[in-house]
N, C-alpha and C. Protein backbone atom coordinates (compact mmCIF):
# COMPACT_ATOMS: atom_id res chain seq x y z
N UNK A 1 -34.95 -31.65 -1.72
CA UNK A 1 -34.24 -30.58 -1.04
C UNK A 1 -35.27 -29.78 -0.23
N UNK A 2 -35.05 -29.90 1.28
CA UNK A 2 -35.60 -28.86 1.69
C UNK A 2 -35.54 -26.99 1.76
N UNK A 3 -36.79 -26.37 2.05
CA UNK A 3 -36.77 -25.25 1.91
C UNK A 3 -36.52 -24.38 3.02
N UNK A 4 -35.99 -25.02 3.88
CA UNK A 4 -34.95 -24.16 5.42
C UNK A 4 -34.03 -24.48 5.72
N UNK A 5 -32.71 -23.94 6.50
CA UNK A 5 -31.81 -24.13 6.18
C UNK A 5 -31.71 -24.31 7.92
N UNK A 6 -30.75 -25.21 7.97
CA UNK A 6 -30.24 -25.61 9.61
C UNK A 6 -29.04 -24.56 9.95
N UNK A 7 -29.20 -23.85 11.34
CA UNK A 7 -27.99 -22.67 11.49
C UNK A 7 -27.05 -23.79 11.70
N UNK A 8 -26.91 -25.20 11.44
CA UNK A 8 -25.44 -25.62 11.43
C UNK A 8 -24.69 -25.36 10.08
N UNK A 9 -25.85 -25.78 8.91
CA UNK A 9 -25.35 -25.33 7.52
C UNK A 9 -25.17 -23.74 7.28
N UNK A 10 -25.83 -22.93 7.99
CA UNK A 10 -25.55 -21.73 7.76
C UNK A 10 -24.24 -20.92 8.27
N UNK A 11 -23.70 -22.04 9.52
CA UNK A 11 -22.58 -21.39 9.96
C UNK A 11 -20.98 -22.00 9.47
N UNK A 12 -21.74 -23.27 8.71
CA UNK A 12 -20.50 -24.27 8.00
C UNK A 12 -20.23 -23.40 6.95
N UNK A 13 -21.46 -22.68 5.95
CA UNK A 13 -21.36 -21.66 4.96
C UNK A 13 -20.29 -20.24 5.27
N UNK A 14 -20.99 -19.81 6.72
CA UNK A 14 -20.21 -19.10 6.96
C UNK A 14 -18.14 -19.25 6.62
N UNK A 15 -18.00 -20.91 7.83
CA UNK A 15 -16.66 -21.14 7.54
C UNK A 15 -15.92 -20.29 6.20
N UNK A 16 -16.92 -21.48 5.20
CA UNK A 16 -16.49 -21.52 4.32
C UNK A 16 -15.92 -20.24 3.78
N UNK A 17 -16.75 -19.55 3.79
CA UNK A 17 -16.99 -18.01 2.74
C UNK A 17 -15.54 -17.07 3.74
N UNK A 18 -15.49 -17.65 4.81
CA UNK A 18 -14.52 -16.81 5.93
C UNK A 18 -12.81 -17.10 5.07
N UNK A 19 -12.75 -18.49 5.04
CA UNK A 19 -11.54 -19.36 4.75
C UNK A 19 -11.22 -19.17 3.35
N UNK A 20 -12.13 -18.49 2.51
CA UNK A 20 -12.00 -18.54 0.64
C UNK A 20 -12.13 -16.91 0.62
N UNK A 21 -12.52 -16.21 1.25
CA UNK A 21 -12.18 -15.20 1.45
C UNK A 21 -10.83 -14.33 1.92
N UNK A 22 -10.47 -15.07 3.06
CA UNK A 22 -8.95 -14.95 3.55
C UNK A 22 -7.70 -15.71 2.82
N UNK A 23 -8.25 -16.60 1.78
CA UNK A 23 -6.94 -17.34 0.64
C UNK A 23 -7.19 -16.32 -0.55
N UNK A 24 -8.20 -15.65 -0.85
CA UNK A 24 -8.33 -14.95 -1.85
C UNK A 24 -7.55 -13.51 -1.38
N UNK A 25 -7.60 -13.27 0.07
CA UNK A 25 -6.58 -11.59 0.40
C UNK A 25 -5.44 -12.07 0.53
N UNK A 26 -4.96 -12.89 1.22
CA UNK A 26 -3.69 -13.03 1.62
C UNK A 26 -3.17 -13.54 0.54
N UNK A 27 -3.30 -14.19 -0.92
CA UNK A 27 -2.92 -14.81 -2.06
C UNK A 27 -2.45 -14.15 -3.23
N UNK A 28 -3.14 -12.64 -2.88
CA UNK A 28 -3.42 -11.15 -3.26
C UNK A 28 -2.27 -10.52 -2.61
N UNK A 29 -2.53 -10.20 -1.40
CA UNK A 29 -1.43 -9.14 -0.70
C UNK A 29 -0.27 -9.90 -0.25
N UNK A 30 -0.40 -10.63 0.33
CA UNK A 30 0.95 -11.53 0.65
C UNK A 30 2.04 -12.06 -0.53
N UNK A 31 0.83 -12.86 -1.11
CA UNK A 31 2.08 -13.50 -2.21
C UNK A 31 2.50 -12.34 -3.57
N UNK A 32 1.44 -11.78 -4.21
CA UNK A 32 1.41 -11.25 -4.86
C UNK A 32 2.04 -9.84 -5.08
N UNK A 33 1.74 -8.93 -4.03
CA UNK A 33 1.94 -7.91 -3.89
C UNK A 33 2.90 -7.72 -2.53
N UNK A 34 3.37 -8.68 -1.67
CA UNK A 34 4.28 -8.18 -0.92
C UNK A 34 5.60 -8.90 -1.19
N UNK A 35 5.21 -10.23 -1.64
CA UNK A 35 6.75 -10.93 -2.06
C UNK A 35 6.60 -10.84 -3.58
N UNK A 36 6.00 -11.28 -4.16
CA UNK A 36 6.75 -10.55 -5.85
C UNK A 36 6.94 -9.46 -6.19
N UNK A 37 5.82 -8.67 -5.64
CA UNK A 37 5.92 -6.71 -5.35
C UNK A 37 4.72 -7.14 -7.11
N UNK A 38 4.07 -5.97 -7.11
CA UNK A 38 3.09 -5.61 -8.06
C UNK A 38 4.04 -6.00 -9.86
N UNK A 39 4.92 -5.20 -10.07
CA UNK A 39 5.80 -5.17 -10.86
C UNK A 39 6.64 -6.26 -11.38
N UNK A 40 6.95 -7.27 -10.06
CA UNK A 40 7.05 -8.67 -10.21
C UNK A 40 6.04 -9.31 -11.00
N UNK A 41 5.01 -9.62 -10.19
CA UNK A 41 3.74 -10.55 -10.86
C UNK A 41 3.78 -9.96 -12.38
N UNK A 42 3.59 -8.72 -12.78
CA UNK A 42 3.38 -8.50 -14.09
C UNK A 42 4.21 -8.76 -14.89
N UNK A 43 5.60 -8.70 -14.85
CA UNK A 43 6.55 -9.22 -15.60
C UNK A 43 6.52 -10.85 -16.13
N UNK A 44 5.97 -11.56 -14.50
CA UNK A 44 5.63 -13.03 -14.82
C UNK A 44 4.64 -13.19 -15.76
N UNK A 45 3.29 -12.51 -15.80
CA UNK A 45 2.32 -12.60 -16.57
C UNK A 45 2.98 -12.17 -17.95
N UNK A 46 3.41 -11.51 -18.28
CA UNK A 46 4.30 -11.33 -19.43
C UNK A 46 5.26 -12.35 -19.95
N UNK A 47 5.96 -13.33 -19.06
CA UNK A 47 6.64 -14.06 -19.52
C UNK A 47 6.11 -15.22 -19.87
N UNK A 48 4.42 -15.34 -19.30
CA UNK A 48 3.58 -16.49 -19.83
C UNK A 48 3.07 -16.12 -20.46
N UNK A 49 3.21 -14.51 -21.57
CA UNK A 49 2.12 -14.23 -22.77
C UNK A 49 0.90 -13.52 -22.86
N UNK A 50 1.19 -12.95 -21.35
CA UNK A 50 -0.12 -12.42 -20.81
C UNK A 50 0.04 -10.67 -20.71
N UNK A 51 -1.16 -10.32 -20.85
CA UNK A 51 -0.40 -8.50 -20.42
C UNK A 51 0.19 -8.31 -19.36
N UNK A 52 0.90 -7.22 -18.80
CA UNK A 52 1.37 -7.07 -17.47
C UNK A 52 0.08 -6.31 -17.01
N UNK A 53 -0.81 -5.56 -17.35
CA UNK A 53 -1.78 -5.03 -16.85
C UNK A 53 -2.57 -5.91 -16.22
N UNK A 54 -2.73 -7.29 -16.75
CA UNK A 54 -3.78 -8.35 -16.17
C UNK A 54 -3.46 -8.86 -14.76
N UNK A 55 -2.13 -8.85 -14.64
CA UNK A 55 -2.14 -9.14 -13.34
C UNK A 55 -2.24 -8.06 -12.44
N UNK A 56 -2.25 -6.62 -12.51
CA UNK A 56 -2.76 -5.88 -11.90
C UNK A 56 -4.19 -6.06 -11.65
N UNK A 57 -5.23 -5.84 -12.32
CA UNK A 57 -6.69 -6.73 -12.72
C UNK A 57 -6.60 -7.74 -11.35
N UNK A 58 -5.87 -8.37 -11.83
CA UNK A 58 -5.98 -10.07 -11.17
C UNK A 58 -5.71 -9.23 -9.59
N UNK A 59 -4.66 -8.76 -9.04
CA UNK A 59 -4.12 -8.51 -7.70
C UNK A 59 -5.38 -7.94 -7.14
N UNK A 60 -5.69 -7.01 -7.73
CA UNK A 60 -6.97 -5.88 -7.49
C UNK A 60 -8.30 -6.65 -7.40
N UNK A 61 -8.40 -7.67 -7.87
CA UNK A 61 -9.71 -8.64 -8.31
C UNK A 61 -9.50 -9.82 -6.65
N UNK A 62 -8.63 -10.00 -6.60
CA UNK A 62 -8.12 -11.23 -5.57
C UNK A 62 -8.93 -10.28 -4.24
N UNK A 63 -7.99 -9.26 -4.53
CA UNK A 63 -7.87 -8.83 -2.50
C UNK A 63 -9.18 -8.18 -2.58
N UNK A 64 -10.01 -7.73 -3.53
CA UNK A 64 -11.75 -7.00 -3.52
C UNK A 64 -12.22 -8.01 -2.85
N UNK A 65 -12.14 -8.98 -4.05
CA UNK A 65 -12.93 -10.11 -3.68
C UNK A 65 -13.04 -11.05 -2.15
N UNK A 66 -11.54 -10.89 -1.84
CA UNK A 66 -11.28 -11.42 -0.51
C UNK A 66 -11.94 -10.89 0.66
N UNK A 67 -12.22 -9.95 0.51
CA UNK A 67 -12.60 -8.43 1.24
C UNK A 67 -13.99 -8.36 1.08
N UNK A 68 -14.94 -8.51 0.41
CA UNK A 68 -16.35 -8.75 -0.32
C UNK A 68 -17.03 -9.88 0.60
N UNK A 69 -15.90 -11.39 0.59
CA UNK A 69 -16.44 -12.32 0.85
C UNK A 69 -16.31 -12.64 2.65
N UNK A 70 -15.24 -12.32 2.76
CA UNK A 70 -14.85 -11.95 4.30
C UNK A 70 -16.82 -11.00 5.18
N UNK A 71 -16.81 -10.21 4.69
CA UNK A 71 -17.93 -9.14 4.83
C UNK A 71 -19.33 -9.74 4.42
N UNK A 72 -19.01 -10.76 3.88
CA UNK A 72 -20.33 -11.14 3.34
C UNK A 72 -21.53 -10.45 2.39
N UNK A 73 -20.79 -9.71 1.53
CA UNK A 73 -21.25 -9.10 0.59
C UNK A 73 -21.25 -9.78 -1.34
N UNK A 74 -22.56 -9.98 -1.28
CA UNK A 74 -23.03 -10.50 -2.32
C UNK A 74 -21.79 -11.80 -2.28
N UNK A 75 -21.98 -12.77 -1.34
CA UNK A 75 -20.68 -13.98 -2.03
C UNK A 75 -21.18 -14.72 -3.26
N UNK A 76 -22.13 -15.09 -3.36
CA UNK A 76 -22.20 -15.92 -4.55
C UNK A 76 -21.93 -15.22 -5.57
N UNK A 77 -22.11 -13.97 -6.19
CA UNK A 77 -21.80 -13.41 -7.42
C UNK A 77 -20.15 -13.44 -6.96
N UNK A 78 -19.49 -12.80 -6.10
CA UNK A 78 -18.32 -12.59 -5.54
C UNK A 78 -17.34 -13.89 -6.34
N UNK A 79 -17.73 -15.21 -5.69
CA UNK A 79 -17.54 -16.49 -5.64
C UNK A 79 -17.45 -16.66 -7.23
N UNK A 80 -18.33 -16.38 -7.95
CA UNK A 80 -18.73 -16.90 -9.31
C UNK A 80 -17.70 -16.10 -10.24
N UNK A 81 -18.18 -14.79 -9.77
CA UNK A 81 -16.73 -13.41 -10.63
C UNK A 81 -15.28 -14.12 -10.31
N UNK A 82 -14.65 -14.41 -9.29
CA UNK A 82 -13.13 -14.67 -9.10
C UNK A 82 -13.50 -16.51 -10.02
N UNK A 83 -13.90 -17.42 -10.04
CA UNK A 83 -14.14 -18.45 -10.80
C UNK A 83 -12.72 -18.00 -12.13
N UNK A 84 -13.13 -17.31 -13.13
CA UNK A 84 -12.14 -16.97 -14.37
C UNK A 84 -10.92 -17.08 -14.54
N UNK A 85 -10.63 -15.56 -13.31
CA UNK A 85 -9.18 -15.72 -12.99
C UNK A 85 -8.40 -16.90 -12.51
N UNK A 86 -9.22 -17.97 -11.78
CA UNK A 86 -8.87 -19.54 -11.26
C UNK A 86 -8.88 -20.15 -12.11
N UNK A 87 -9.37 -19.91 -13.40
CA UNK A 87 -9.71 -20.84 -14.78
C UNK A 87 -8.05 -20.28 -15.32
N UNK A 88 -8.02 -19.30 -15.72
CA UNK A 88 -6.27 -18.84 -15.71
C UNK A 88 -5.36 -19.19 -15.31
N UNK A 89 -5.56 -19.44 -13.82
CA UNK A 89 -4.35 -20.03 -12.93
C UNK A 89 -4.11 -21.42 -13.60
N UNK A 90 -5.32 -22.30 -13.28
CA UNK A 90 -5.23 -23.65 -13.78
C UNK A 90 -4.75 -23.99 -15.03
N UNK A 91 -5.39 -22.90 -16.30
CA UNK A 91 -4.50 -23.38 -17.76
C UNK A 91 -3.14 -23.14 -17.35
N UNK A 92 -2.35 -21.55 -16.78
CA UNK A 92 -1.03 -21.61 -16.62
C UNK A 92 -0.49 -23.01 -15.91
N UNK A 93 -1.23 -23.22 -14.84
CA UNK A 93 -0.25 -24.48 -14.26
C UNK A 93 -0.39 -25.99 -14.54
N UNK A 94 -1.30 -25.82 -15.35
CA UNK A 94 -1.57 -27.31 -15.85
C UNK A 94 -0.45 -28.36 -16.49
N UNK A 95 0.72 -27.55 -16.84
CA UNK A 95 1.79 -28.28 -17.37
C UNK A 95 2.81 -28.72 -16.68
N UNK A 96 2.30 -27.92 -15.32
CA UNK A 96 3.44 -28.25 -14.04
C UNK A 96 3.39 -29.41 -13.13
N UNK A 97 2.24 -30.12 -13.02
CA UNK A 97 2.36 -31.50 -12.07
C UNK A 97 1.15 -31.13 -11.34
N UNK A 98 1.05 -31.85 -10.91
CA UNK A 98 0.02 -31.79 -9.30
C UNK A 98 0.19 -31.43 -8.35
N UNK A 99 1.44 -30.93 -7.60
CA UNK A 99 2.28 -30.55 -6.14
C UNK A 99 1.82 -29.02 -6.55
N UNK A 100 1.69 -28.41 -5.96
CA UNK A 100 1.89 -26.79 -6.37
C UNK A 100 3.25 -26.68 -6.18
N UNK A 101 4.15 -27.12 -5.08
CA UNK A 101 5.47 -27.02 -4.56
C UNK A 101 6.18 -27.54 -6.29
N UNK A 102 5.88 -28.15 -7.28
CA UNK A 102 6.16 -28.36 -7.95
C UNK A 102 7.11 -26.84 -9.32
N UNK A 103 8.31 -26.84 -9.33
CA UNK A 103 8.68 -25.94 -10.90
C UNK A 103 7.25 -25.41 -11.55
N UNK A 104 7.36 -23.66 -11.00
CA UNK A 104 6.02 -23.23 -11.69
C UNK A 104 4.47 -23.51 -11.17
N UNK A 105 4.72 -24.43 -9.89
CA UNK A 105 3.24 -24.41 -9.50
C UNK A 105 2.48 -25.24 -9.94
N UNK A 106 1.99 -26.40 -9.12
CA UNK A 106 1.07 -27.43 -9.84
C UNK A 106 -0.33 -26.61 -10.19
N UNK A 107 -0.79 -27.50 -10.52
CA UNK A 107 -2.16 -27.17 -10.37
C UNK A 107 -3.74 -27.34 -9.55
N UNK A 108 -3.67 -28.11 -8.70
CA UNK A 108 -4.33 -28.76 -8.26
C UNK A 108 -4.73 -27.33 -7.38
N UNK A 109 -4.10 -26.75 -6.20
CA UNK A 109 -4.23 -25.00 -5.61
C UNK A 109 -5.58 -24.74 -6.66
N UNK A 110 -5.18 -24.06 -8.07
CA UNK A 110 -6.24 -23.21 -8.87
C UNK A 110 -7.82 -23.96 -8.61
N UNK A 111 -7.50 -25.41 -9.08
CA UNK A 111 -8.65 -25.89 -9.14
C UNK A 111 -9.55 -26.47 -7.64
N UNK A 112 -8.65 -26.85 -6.94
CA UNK A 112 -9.22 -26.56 -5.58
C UNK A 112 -9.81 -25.11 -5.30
N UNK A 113 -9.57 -23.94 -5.69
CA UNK A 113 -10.20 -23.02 -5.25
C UNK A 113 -11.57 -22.55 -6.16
N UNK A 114 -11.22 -23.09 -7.50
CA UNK A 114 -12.41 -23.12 -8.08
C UNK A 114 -13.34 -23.79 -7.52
N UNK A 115 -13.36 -25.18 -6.99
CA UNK A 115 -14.73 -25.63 -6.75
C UNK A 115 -15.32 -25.26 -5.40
N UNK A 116 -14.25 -24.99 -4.64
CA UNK A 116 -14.30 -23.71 -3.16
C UNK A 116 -15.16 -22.70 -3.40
N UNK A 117 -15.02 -22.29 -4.60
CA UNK A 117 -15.94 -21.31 -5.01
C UNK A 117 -17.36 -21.53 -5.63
N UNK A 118 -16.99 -22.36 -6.11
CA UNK A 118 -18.51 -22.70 -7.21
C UNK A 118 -19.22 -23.53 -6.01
N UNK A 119 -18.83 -24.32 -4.97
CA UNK A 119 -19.66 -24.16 -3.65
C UNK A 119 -20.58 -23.29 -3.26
N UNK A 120 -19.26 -22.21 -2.51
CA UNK A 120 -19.89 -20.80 -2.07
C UNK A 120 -21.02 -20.43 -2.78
N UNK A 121 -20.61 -20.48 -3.91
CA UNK A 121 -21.85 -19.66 -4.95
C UNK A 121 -23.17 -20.66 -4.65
N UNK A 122 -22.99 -21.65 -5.14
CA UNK A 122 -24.24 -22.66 -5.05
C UNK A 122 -25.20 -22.40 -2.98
N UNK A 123 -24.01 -22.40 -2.50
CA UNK A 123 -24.50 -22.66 -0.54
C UNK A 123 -25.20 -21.06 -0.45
N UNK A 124 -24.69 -20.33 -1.19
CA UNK A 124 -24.82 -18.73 -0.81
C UNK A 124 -23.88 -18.37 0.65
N UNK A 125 -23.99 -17.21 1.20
CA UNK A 125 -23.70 -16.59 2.31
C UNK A 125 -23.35 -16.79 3.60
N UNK A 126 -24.13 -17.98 4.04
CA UNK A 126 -23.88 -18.17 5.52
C UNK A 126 -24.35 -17.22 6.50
N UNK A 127 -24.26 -17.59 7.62
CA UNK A 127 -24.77 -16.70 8.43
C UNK A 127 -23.37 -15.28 8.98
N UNK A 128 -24.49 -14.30 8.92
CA UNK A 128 -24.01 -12.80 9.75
C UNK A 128 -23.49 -12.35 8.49
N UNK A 129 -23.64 -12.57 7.01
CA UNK A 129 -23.76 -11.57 5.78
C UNK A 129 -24.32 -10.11 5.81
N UNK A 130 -23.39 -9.61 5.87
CA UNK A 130 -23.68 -7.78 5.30
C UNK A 130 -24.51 -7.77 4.16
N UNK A 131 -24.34 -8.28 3.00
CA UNK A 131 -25.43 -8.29 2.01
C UNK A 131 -25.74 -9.59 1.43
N UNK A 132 -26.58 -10.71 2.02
CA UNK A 132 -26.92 -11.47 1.59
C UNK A 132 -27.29 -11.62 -0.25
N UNK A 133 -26.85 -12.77 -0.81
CA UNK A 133 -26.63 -12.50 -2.30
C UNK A 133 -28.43 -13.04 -2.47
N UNK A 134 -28.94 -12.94 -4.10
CA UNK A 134 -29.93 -13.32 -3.84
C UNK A 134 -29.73 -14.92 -4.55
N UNK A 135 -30.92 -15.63 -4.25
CA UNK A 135 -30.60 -17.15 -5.36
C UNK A 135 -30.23 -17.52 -6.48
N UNK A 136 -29.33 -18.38 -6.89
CA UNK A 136 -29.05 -18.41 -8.21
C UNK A 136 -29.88 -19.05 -9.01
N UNK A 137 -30.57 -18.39 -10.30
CA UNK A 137 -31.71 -19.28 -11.10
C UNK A 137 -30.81 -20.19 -11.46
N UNK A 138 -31.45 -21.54 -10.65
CA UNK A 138 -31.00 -22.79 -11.01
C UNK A 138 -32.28 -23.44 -11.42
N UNK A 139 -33.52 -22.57 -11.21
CA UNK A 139 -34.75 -23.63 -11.95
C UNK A 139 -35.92 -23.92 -10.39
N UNK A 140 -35.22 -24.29 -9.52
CA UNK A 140 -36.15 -24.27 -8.54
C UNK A 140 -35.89 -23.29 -7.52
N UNK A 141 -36.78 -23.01 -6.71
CA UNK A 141 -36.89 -22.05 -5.31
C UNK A 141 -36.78 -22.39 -4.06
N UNK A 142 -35.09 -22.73 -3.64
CA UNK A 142 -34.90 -23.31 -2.04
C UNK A 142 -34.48 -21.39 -1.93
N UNK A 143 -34.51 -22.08 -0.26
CA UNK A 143 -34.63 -20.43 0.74
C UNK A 143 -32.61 -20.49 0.39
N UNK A 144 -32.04 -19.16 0.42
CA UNK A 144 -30.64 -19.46 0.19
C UNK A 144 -30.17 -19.38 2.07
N UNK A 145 -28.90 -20.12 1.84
CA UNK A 145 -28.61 -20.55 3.46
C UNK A 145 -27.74 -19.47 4.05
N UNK A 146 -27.98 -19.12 5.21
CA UNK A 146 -27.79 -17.99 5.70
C UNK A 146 -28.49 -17.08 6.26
N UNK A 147 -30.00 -16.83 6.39
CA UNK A 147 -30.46 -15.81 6.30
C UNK A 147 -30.38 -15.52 7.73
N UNK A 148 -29.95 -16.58 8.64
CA UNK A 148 -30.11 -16.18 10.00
C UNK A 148 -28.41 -16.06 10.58
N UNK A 149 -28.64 -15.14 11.54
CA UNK A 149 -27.46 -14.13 12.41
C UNK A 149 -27.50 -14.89 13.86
């Protein structure tokens, strides 16, 4: 592995962090909070066993995060923190099929966005980051990608 990063990878990073950022707000405010309404989602989380407070958590956690990563502020921790709540999604829908269009929501959505994420985290930032994150101790010292605007 080299230790510089090509502004093509830094601006593919960018994409990325742009596109997982904007599924993380709009997934948040759109689905969550404008068509189930706040009060909705929590009732659902309740009817799968869950507090209704958590999906408040969760709504509030989605659209930060969406908002964080959009801005380019710290994405890899960003990226790594929303990881959980996607670990959630996936146990809830794991009993539903593979289609998301599927009764209840497949699963395949959660876990696609997990590794969307655990990407991000690994690529870091991309270029034109507000706060570039720093490297993740993985053991060795590559430059993280992004540093150039």
């Amino acid at each position: 592995m080299t230790s510089t990063t090509s502004p093509t990878t830094a601006y593919a990073t960018l994409l990325l962090r742009l596109s997982l950022g904007l599924m993380y707000l709009s997934h948040s405010i759109v689905l969550k909070w404008m068509t189930f309404t706040l009060a909705g989602t929590a009732q659902y989380f309740q009817s799968i066993g869950l507090p209704g407070w958590l999906a408040y958590v969760t709504v509030f956690a989605e659209a930060i995060g969406g908002v964080l990563l959009i801005l380019g502020v710290q994405s890899r921790w960003v990226a790594l923190a929303l990881v959980p709540i996607l670990i959630g999604a996936l146990k809830v829908h794991s009993g539903n099929g593979w289609v998301f269009t599927s009764t209840g929501g497949g699963w395949e959505y959660p876990l696609y966005l997990i590794i969307l994420s655990v990407a991000q985290a690994l690529l870091g930032d991309g270029a034109y980051a507000l706060s570039p994150s720093r490297s993740l101790p993985l053991g060795s010292q590559t430059s993280p990608v992004g540093r150039t605007a």
